[in-house]
Protein backbone atom coordinates (compact mmCIF):
# COMPACT_ATOMS: atom_id res chain seq x y z
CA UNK A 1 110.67 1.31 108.48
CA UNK A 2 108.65 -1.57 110.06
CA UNK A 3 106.37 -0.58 113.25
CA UNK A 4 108.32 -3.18 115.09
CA UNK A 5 111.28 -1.10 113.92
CA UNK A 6 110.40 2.49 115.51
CA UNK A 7 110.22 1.84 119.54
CA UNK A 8 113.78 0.51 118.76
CA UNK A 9 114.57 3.39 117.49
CA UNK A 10 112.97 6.21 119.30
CA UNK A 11 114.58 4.06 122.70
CA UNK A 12 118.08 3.84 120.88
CA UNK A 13 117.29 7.76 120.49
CA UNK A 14 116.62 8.62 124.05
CA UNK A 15 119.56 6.42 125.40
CA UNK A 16 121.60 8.45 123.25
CA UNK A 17 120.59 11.74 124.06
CA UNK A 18 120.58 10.87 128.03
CA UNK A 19 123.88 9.28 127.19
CA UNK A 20 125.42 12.57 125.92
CA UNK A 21 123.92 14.97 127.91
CA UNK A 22 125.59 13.25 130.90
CA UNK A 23 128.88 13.03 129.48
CA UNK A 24 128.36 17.22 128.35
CA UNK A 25 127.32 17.59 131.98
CA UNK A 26 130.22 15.53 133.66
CA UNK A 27 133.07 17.08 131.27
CA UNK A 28 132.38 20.98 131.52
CA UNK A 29 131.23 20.62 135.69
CA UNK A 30 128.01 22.76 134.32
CA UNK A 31 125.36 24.31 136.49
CA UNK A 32 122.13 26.05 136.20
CA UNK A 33 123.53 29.16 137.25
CA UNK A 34 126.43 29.11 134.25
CA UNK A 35 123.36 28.53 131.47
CA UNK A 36 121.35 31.23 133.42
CA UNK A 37 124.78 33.79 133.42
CA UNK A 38 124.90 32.50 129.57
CA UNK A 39 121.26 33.62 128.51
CA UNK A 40 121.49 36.78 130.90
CA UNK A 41 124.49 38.00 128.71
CA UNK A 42 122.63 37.05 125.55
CA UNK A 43 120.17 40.47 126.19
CA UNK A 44 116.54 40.89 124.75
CA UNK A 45 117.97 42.78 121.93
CA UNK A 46 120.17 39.70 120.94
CA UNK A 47 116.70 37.71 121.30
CA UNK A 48 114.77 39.72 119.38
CA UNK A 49 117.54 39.64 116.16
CA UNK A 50 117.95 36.14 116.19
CA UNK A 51 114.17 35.49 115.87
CA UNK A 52 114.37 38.31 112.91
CA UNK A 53 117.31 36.61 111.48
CA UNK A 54 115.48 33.33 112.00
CA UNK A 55 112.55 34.23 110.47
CA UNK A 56 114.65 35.81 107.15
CA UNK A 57 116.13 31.52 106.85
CA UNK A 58 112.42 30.57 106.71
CA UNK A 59 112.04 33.12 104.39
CA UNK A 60 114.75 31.44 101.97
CA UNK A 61 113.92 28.26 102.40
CA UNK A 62 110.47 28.82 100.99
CA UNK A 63 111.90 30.45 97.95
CA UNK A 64 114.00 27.45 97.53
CA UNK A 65 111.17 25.93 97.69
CA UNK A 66 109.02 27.85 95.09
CA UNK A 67 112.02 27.56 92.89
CA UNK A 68 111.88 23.54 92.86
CA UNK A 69 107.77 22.98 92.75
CA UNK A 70 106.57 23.03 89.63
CA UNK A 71 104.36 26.02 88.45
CA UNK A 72 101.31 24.11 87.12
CA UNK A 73 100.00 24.44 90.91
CA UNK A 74 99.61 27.41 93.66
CA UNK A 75 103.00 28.11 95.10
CA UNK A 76 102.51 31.21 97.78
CA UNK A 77 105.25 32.72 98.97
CA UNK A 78 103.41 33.26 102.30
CA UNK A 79 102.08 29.09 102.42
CA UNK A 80 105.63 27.98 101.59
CA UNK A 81 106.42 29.96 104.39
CA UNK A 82 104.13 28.18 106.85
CA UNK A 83 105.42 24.76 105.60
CA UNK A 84 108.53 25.37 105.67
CA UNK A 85 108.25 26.76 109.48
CA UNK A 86 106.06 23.45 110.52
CA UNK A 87 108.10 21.29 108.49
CA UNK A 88 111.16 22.16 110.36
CA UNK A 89 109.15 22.05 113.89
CA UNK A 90 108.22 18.61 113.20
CA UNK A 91 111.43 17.17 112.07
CA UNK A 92 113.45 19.15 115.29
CA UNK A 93 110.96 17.65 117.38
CA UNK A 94 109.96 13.72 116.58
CA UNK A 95 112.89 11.75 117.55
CA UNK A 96 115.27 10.24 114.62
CA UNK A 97 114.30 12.88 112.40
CA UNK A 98 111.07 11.19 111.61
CA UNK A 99 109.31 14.49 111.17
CA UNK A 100 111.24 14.91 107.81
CA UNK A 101 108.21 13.00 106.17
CA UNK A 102 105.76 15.90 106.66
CA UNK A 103 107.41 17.99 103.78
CA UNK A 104 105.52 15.94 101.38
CA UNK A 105 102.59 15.86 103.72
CA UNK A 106 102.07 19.40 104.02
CA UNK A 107 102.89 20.35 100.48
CA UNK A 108 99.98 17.80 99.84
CA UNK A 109 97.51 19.00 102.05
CA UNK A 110 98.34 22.81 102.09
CA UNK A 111 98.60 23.51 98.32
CA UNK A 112 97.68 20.22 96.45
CA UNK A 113 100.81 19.01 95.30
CA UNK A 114 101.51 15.30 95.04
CA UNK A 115 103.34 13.35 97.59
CA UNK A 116 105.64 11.71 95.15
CA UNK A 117 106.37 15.85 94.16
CA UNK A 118 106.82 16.37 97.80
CA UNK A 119 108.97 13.66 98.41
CA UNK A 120 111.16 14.27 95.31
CA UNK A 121 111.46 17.85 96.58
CA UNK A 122 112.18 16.98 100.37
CA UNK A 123 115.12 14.31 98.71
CA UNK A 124 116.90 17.62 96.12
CA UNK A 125 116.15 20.08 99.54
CA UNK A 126 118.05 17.46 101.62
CA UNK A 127 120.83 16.74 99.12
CA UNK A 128 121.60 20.49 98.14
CA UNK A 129 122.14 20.85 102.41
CA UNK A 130 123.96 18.45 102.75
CA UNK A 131 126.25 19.31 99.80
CA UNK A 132 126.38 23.41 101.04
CA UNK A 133 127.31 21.57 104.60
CA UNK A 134 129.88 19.41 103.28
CA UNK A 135 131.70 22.16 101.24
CA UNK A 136 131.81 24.68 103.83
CA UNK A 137 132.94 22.15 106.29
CA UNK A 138 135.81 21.20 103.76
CA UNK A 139 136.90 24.70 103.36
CA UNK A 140 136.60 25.70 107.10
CA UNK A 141 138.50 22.52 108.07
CA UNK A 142 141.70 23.18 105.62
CA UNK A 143 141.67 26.68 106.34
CA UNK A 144 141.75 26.19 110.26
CA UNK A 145 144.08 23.55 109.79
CA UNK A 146 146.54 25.62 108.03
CA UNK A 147 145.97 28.18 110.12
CA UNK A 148 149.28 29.48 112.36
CA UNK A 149 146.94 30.20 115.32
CA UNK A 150 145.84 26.80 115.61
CA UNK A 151 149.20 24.40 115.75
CA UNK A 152 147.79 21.57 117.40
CA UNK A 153 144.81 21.11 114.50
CA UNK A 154 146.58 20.04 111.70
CA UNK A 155 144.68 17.01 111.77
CA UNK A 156 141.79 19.11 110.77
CA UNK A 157 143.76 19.52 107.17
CA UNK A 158 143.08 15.89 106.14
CA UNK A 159 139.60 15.89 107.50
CA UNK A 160 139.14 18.80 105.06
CA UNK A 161 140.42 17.17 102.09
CA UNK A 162 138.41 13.58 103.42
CA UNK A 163 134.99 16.27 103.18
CA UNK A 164 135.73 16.91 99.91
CA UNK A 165 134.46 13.36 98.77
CA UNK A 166 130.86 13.28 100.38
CA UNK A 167 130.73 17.21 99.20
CA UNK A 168 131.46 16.04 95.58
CA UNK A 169 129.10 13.14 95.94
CA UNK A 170 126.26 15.23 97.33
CA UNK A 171 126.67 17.25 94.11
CA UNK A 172 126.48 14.22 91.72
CA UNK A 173 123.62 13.07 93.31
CA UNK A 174 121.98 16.59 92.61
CA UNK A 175 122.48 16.33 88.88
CA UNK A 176 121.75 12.31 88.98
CA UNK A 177 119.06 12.13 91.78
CA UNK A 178 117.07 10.55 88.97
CA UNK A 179 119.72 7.60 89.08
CA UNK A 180 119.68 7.51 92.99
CA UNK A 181 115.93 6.53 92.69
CA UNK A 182 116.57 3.87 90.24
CA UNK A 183 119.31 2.41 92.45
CA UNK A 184 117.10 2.24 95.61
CA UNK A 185 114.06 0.80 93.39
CA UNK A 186 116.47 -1.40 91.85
CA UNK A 187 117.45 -2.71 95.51
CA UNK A 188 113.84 -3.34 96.78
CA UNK A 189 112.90 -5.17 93.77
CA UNK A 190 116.13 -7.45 94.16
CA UNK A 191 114.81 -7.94 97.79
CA UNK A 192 111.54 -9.50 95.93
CA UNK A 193 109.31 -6.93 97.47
CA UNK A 194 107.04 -6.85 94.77
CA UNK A 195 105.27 -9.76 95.93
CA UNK A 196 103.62 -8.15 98.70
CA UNK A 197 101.31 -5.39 98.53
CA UNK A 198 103.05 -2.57 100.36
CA UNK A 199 106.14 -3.34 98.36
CA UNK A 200 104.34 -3.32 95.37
CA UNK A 201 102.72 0.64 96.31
CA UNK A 202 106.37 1.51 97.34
CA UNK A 203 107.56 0.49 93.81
CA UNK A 204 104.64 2.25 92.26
CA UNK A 205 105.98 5.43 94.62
CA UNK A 206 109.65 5.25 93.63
CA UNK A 207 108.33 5.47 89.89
CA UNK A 208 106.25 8.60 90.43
CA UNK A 209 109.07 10.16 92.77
CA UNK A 210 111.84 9.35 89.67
CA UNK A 211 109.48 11.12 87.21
CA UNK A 212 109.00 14.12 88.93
CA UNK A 213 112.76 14.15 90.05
CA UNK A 214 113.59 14.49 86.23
CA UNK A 215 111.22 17.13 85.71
CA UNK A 216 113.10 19.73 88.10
CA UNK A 217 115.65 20.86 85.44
CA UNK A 218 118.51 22.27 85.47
CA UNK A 219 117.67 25.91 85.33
CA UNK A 220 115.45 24.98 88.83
CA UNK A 221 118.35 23.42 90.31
CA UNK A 222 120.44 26.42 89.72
CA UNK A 223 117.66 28.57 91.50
CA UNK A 224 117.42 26.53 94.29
CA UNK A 225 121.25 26.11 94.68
CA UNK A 226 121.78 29.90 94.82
CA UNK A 227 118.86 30.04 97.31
CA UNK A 228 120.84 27.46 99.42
CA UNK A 229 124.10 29.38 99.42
CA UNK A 230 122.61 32.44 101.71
CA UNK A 231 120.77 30.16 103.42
CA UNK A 232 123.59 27.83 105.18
CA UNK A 233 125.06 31.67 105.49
CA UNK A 234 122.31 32.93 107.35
CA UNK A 235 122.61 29.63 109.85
CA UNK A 236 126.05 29.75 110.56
CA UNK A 237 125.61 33.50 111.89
CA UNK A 238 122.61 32.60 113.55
CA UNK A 239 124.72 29.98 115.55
CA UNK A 240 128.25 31.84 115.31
CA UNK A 241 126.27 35.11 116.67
CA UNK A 242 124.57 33.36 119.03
CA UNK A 243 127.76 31.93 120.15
CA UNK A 244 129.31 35.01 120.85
CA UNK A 245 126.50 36.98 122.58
CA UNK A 246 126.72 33.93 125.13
CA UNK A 247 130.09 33.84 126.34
CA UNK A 248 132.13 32.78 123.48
CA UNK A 249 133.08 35.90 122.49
CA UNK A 250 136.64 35.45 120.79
CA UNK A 251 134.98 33.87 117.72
CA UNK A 252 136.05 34.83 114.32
CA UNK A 253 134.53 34.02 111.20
CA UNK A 254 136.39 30.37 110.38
CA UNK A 255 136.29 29.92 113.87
CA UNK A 256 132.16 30.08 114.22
CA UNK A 257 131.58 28.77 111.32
CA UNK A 258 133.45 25.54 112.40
CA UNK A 259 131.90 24.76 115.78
CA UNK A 260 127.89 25.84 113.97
CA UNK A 261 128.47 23.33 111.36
CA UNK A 262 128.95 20.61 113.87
CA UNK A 263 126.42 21.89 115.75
CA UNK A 264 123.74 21.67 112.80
CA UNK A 265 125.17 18.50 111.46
CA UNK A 266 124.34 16.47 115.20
CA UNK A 267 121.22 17.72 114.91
CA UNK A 268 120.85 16.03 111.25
CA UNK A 269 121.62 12.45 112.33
CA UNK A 270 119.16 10.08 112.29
CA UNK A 271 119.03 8.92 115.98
CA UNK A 272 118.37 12.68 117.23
CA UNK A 273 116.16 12.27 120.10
CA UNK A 274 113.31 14.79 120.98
CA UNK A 275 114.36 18.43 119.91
CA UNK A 276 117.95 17.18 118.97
CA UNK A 277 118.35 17.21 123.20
CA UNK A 278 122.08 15.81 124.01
CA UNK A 279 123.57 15.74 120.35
CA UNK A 280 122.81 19.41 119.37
CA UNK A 281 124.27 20.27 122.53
CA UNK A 282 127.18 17.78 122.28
CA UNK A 283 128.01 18.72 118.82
CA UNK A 284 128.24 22.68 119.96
CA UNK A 285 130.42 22.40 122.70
CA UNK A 286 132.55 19.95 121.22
CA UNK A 287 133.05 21.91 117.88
CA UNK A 288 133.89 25.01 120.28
CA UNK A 289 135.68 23.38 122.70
CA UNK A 290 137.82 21.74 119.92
CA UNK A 291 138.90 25.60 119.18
CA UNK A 292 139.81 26.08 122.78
CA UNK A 293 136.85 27.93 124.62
CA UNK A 294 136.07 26.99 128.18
CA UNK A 295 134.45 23.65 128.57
CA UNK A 296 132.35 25.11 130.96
CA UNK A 297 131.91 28.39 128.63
CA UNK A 298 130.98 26.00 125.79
CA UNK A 299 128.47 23.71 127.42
CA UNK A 300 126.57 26.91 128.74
CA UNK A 301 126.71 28.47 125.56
CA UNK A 302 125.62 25.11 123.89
CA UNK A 303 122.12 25.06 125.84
CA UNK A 304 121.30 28.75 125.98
CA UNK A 305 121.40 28.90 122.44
CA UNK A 306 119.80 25.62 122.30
CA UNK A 307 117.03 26.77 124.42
CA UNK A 308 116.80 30.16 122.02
CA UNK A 309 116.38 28.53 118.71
CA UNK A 310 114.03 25.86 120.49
CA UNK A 311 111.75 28.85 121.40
CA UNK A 312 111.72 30.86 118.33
CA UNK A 313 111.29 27.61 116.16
CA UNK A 314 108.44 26.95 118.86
CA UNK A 315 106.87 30.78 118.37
CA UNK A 316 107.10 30.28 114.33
CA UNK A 317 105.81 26.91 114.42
CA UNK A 318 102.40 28.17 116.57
CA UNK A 319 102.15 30.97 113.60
CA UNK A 320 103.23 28.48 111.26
CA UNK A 321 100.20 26.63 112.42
CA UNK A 322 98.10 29.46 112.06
CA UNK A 323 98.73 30.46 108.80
CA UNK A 324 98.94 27.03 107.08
CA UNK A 325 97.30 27.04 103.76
CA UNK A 326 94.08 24.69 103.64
CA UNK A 327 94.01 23.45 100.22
CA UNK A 328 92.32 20.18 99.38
CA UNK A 329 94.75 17.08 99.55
CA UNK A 330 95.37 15.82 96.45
CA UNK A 331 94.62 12.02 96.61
CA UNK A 332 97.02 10.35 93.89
CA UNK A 333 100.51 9.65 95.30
């Protein structure tokens, strides 16, 4: 993206955010007191599991991690860790999700690795979540839909069998990322980049990012896919549970699962504003208001928890910090 691009973006990101919050606020008639009620239910021991429980999904992602890096170079559980933890600070916190380029960064400077390994990894981590997020989303959605308890949602059935496309195409990707490379280098040199210096290095990039796409097998993949599966398990109940110990407490398993996969997939779109404020919250109460809770309930719910992950990721990301590993920075791409 051009520099003239980003203030565009980071102001279409903040209108956005104040945009939704104020539509959240004006639809459920919240008040300080309700999110105060909300987080006063919630309990210390509630706290203290769901920074356990969030420290156990930081856990997994750095063995999905250590099971797509290549092991010609250091790969410590305990430095994947810290990435992994600052990683995720950084991309929660810079608006439109611009912190997603540290991954590479960190992996560089921490433990040596190549940006174009980096950035091949941060592109399979991305499209094996999106895939996990797709398919449970699918299955939730025709299960709910076809559910007797829920009547008036049977437009939820075709929105589950729509999912089923992206989820299937997040999966071919997986196995093909190689190709997906190819395509977008194929685009920029049909856009006659290569006449300019900094198209010419991003060129250069996309062929070092392709190569070391192809060299995570299959055998990795398979590794890192069964390290996603527990993962996207482990958020759901961190958001479902959460949920619950707020107010929401007639939740069952579909029904959780539904309203934290909307609430994690606002949070993954592109024009997220500083710490996903507005569409995390948005996408929470409206996946749990859809359901039938309170819209009052719901929009309380939405920022206590909000304001609990944004701590714990905030207490991680200080030790994150702390305990990042200070390798030297590799300086090929």
């Amino acid at each position: 993206m051009s520099a003239l691009a980003r203030p565009y973006r980071f102001f279409i990101s903040i209108l956005l955010a104040g945009g939704l919050l104020t539509l959240l606020l004006v639809w459920s008639d919240l008040s300080l007191a309700r999110v105060w009620q909300a987080l006063g239910d919630l309990g210390w021991g509630v706290w203290v599991g769901s920074l356990a429980l969030q420290g156990m999904l930081y856990l997994l992602r750095a063995l999905r991690l250590r099971a797509l890096l290549t092991p010609n170079g250091p790969r410590p559980i305990g430095g994947l860790m810290a990435v992994s933890v600052t990683h995720t600070l950084m991309a929660y916190l810079l608006p439109a999700r611009l912190g997603e380029a540290t991954l590479p960064l960190y992996l560089a400077k921490g433990l040596g690795r190549s940006k174009s390994e980096g950035a091949a990894i941060l592109l399979l981590v991305r499209l094996l979540d999106f895939a996990c997020l797709t398919g449970t989303m699918s299955v939730v959605c025709l299960l709910l839909g076809t559910s007797l308890k829920y009547p008036e949602l049977t437009w939820l059935t075709p929105l589950g069998l729509a999912l089923l496309v992206p989820a299937a195409l997040f999966l071919v990707l997986i196995l093909h990322s190689s190709l997906l490379i190819e395509l977008l280098a194929g685009m920029l040199s049909m856009l006659k980049l290569g006449r300019w210096p900094m198209g010419r290095l991003a060129l250069e990039f996309a062929e070092l990012v392709r190569k070391d796409v192809r060299q995570v097998g299959g055998l990795k993949l398979l590794v890192a896919g069964a390290w996603t599966l527990p993962l996207w398990f482990g958020i759901f109940s961190f958001w479902g549970w959460l949920a619950v110990c707020t107010g929401l407490a007639d939740l069952g398993l579909l029904e959780a699962t539904f309203g934290s996969s909307l609430t994690v997939l606002s949070t993954l779109i592109p024009l997220n504003a500083f710490a996903g404020v507005g569409f995390q919250d948005a996408g929470f109460a409206f996946g749990f208001g859809v359901l039938g809770a309170d819209p009052t309930a719901a929009a309380a719910s939405a920022v206590a928890t909000h304001l609990v992950y944004s701590v714990n990721l905030m207490m991680y990301g200080v030790i994150g910090q702390m305990f990042m590993p200070r390798g030297a920075e590799m300086t090929s791409p």
